[in-house]
C-alpha atoms as a PDB file:
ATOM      1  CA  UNK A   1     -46.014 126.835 114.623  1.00  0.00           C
ATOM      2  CA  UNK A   2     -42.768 126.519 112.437  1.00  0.00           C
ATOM      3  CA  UNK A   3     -43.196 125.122 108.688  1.00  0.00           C
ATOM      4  CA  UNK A   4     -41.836 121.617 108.878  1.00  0.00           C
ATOM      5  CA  UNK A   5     -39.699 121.967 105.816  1.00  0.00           C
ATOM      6  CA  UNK A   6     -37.767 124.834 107.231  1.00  0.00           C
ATOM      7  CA  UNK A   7     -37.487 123.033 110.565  1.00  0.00           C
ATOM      8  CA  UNK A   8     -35.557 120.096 108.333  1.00  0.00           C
ATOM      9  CA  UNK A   9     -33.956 122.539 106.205  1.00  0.00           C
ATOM     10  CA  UNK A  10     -32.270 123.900 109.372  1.00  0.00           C
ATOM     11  CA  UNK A  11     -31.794 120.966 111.554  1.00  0.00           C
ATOM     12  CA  UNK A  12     -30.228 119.304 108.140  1.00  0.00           C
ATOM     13  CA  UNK A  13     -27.531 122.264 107.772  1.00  0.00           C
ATOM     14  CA  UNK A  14     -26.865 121.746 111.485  1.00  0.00           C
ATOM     15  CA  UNK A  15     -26.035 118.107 111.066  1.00  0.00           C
ATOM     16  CA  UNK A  16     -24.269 119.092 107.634  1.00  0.00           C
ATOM     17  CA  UNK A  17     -22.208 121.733 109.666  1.00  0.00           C
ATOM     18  CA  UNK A  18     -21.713 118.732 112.590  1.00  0.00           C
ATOM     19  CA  UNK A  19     -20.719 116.095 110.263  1.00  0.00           C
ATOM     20  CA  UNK A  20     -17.553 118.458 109.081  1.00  0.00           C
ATOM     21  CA  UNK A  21     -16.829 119.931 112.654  1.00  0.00           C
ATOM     22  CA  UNK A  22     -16.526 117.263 114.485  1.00  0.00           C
ATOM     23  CA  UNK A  23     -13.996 115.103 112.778  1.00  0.00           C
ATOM     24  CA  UNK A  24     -12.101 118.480 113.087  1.00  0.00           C
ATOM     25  CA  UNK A  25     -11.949 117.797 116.971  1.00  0.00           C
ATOM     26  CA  UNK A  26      -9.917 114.431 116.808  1.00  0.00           C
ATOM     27  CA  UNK A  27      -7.960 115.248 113.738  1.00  0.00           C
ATOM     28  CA  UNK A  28      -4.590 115.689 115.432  1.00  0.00           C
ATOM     29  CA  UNK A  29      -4.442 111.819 115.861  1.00  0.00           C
ATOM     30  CA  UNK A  30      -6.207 110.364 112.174  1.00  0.00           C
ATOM     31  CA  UNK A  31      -6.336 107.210 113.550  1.00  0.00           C
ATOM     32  CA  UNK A  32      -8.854 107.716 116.381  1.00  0.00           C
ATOM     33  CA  UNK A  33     -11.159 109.666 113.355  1.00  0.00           C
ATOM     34  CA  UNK A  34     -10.667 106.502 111.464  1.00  0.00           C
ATOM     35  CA  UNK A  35     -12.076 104.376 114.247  1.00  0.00           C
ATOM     36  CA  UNK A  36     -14.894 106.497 115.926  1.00  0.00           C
ATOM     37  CA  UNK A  37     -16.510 107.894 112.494  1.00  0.00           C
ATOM     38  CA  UNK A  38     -17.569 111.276 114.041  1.00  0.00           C
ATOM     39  CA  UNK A  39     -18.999 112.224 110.049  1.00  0.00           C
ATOM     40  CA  UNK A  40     -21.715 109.229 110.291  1.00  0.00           C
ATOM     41  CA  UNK A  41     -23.053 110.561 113.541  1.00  0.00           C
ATOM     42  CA  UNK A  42     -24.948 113.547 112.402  1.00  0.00           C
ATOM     43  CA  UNK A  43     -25.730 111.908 108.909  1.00  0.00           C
ATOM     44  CA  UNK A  44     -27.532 108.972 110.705  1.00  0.00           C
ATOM     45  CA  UNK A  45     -29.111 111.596 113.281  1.00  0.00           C
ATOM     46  CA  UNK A  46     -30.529 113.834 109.991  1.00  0.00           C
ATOM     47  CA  UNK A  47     -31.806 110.625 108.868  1.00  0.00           C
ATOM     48  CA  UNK A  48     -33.990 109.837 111.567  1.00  0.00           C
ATOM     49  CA  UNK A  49     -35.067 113.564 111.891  1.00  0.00           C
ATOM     50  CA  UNK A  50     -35.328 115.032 108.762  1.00  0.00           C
ATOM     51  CA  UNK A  51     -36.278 111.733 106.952  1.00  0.00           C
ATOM     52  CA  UNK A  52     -34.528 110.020 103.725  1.00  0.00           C
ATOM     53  CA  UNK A  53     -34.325 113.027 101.513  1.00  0.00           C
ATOM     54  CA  UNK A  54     -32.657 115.126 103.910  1.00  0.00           C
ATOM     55  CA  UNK A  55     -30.453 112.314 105.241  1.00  0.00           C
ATOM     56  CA  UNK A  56     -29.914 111.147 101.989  1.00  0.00           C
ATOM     57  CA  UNK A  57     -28.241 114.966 100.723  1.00  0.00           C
ATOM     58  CA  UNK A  58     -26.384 115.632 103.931  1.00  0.00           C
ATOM     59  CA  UNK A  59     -24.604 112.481 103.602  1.00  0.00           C
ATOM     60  CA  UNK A  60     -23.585 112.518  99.920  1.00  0.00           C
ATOM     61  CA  UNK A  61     -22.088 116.537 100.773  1.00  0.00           C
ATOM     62  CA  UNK A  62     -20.566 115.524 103.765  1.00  0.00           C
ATOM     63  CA  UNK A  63     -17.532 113.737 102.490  1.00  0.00           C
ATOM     64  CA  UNK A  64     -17.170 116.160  99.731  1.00  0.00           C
ATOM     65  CA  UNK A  65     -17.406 119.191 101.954  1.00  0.00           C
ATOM     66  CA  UNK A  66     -14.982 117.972 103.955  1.00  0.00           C
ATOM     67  CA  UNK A  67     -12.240 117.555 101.752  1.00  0.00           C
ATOM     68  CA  UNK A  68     -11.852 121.261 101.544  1.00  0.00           C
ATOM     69  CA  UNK A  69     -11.318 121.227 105.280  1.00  0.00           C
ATOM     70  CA  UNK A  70      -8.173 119.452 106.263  1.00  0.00           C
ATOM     71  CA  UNK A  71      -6.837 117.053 107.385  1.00  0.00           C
ATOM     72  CA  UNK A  72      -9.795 115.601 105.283  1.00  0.00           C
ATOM     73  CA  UNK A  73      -9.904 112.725 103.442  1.00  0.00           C
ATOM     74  CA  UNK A  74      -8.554 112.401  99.913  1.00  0.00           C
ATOM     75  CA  UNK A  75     -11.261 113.144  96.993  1.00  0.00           C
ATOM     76  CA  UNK A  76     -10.494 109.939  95.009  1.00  0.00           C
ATOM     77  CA  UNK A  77     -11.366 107.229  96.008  1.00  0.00           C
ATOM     78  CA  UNK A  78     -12.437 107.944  99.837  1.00  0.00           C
ATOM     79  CA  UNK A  79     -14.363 110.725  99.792  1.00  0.00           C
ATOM     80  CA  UNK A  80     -16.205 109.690  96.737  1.00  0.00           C
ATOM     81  CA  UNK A  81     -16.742 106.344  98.914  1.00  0.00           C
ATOM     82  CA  UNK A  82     -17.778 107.861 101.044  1.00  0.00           C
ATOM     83  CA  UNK A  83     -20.321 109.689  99.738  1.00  0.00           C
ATOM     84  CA  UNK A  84     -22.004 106.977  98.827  1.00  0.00           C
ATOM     85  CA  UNK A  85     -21.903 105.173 101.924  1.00  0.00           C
ATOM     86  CA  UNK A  86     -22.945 107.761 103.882  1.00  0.00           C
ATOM     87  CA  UNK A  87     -25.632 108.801 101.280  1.00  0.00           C
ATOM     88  CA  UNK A  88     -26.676 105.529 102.032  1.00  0.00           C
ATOM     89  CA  UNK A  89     -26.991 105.671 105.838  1.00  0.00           C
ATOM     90  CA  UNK A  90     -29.357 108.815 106.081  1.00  0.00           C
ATOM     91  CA  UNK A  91     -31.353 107.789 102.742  1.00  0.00           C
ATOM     92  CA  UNK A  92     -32.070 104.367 104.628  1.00  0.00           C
ATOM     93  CA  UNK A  93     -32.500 106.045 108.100  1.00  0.00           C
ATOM     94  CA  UNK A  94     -35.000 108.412 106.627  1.00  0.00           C
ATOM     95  CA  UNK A  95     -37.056 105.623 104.682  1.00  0.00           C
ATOM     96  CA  UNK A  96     -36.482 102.658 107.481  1.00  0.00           C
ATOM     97  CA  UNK A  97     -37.807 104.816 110.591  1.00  0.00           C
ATOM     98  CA  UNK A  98     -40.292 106.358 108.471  1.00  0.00           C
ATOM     99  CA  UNK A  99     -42.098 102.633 107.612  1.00  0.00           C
ATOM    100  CA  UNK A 100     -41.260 100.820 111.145  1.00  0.00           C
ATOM    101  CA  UNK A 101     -43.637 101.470 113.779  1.00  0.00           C
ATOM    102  CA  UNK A 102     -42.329 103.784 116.617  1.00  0.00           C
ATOM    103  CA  UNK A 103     -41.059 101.306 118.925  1.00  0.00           C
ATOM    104  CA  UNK A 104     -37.670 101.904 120.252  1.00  0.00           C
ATOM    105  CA  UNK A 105     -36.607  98.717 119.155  1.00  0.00           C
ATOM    106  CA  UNK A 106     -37.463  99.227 115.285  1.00  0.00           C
ATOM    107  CA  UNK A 107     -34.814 102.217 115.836  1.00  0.00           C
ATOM    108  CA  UNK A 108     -32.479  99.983 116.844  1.00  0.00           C
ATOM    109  CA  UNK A 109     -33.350  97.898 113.690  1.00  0.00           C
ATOM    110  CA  UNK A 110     -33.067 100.894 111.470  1.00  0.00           C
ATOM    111  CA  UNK A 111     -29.523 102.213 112.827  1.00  0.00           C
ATOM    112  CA  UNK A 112     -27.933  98.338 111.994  1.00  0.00           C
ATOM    113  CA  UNK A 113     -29.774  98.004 108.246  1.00  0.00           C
ATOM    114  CA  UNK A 114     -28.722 101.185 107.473  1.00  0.00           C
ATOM    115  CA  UNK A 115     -24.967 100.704 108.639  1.00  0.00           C
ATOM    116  CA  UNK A 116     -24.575  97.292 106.779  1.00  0.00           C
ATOM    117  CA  UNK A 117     -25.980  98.402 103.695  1.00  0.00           C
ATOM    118  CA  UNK A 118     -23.833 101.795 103.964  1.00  0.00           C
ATOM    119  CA  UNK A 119     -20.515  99.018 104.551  1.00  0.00           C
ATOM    120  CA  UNK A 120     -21.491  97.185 101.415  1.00  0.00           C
ATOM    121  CA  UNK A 121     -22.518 100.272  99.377  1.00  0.00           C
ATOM    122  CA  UNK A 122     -18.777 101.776 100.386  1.00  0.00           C
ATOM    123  CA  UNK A 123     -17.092  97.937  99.710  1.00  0.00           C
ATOM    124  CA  UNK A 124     -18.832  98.070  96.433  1.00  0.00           C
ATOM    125  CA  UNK A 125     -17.957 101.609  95.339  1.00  0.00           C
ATOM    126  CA  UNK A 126     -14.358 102.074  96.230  1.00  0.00           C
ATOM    127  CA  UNK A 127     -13.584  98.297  94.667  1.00  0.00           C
ATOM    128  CA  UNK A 128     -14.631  99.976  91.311  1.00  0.00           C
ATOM    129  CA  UNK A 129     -12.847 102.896  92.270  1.00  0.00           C
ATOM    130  CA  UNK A 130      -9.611 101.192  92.691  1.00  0.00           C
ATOM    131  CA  UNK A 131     -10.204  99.279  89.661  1.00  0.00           C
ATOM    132  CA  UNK A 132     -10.399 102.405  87.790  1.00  0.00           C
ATOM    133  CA  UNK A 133      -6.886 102.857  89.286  1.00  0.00           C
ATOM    134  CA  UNK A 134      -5.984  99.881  88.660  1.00  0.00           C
ATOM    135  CA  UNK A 135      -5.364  98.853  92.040  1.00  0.00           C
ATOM    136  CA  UNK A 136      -7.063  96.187  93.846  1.00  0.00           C
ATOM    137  CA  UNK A 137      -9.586  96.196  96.817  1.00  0.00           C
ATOM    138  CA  UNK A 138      -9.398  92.897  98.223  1.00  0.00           C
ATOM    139  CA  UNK A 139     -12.270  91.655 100.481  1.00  0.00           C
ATOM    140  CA  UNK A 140      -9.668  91.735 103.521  1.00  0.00           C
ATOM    141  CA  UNK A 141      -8.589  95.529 102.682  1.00  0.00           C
ATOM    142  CA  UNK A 142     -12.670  95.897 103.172  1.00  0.00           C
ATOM    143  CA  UNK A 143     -13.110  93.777 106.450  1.00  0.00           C
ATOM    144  CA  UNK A 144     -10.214  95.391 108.019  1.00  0.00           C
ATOM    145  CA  UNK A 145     -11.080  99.046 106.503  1.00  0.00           C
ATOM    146  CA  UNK A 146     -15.129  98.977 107.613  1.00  0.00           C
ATOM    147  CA  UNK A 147     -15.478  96.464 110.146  1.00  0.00           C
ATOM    148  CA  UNK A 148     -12.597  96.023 112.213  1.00  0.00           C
ATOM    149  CA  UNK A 149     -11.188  99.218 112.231  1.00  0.00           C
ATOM    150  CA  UNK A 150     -14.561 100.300 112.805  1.00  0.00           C
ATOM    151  CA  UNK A 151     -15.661  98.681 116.034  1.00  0.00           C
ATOM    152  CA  UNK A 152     -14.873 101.761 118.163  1.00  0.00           C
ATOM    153  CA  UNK A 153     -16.915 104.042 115.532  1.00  0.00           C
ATOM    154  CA  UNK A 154     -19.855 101.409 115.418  1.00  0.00           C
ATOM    155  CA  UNK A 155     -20.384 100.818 119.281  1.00  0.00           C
ATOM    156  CA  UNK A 156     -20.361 104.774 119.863  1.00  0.00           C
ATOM    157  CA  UNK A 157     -23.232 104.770 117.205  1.00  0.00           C
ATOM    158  CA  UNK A 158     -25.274 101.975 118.845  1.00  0.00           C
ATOM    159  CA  UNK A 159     -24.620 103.594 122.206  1.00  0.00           C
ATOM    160  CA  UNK A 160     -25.632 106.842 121.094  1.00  0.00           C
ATOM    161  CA  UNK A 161     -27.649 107.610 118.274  1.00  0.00           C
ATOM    162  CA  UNK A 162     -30.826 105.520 119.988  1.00  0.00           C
ATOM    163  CA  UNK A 163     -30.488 107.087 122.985  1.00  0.00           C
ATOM    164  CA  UNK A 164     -30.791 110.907 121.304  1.00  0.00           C
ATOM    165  CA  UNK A 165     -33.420 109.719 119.282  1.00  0.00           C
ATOM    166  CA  UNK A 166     -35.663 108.257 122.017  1.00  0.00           C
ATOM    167  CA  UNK A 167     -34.173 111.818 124.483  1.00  0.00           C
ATOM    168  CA  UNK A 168     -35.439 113.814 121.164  1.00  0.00           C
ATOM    169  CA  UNK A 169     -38.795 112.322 120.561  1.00  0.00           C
ATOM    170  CA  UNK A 170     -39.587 112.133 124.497  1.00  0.00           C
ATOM    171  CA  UNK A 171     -38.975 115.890 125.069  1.00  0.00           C
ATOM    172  CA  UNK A 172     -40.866 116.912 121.910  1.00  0.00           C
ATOM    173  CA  UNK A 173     -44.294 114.518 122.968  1.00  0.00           C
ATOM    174  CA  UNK A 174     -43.513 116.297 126.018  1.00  0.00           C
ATOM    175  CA  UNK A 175     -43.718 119.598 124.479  1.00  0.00           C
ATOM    176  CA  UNK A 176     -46.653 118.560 122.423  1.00  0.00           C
ATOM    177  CA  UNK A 177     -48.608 117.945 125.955  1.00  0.00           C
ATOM    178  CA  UNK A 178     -48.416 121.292 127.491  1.00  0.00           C
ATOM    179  CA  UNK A 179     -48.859 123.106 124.556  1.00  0.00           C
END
């Protein structure tokens, strides 16, 4: 038997590692990263399997790792945004599939609360982080930024973040029943 906070501790650096890596593989073309969101992947993932504290750390250092990795996004404001949005997203993973019962359809339920709070907790940041710039972050800069832009990114999530959660879970009940 492995000690369940080591197994977390390890699958969390692996999704840690992931979220950095694989931006890494579309990076020649910035705009495809922009749209598919290969960091919130393995944030959302650690979420469900490592629950809300380890989701919750991997997706604050994620962003901020990653700037010292280019091309990566700038420190202030994205990053920071970031880092708050994606905090978000394996804090809410964590908690969400934690209290829903273990239906396929409450992960469903989890992925989408956890990406529209994660939207508004990013909306909300990097608006005061422009302010403090004294810029402006106008509600159609947001739409456009998290949203539109986003589609691509969001439909690979629903596509495949259930689908290696219910794989994941199946093989391990699996495993439980031979052991």
């Amino acid at each position: 038997m492995t000690n369940p906070s080591v197994k977390k501790l390890v699958l969390s650096s692996l999704f840690l590692a992931l979220s950095i890596v694989l931006p890494l593989f579309i990076s020649p073309i910035p705009e495809i990263g922009q749209r598919l969101l290969p960091m919130h992947i393995p944030v959302l993932l650690c979420g469900f399997f490592c629950g809300w504290k380890y989701g919750f750390l991997v997706g604050v250092l994620a962003p901020l790792l990653k700037t010292f990795f280019p091309p990566a996004p700038p420190l202030f404001p994205i990053a920071i945004a970031m880092s708050f949005e994606l905090g978000a997203y394996g804090l809410l993973t964590g908690l969400l599939y934690h209290v829903f019962p273990k239906k396929n359809s409450f992960i469903y339920m989890t992925l989408v609360t956890a990406m529209i709070f994660g939207r508004i907790i990013y909306g909300l940041v990097i608006s005061v982080l422009f302010l403090l710039d004294e810029r402006v972050y106008t509600m159609t800069l947001f739409t456009s930024s998290t949203v539109i832009d986003a589609i691509p990114g969001i439909i690979l999530q629903l596509l495949i973040i259930p689908v290696i959660v219910i794989a994941i879970h199946k093989l391990e009940n699996h495993e439980g029943q031979h052991v």
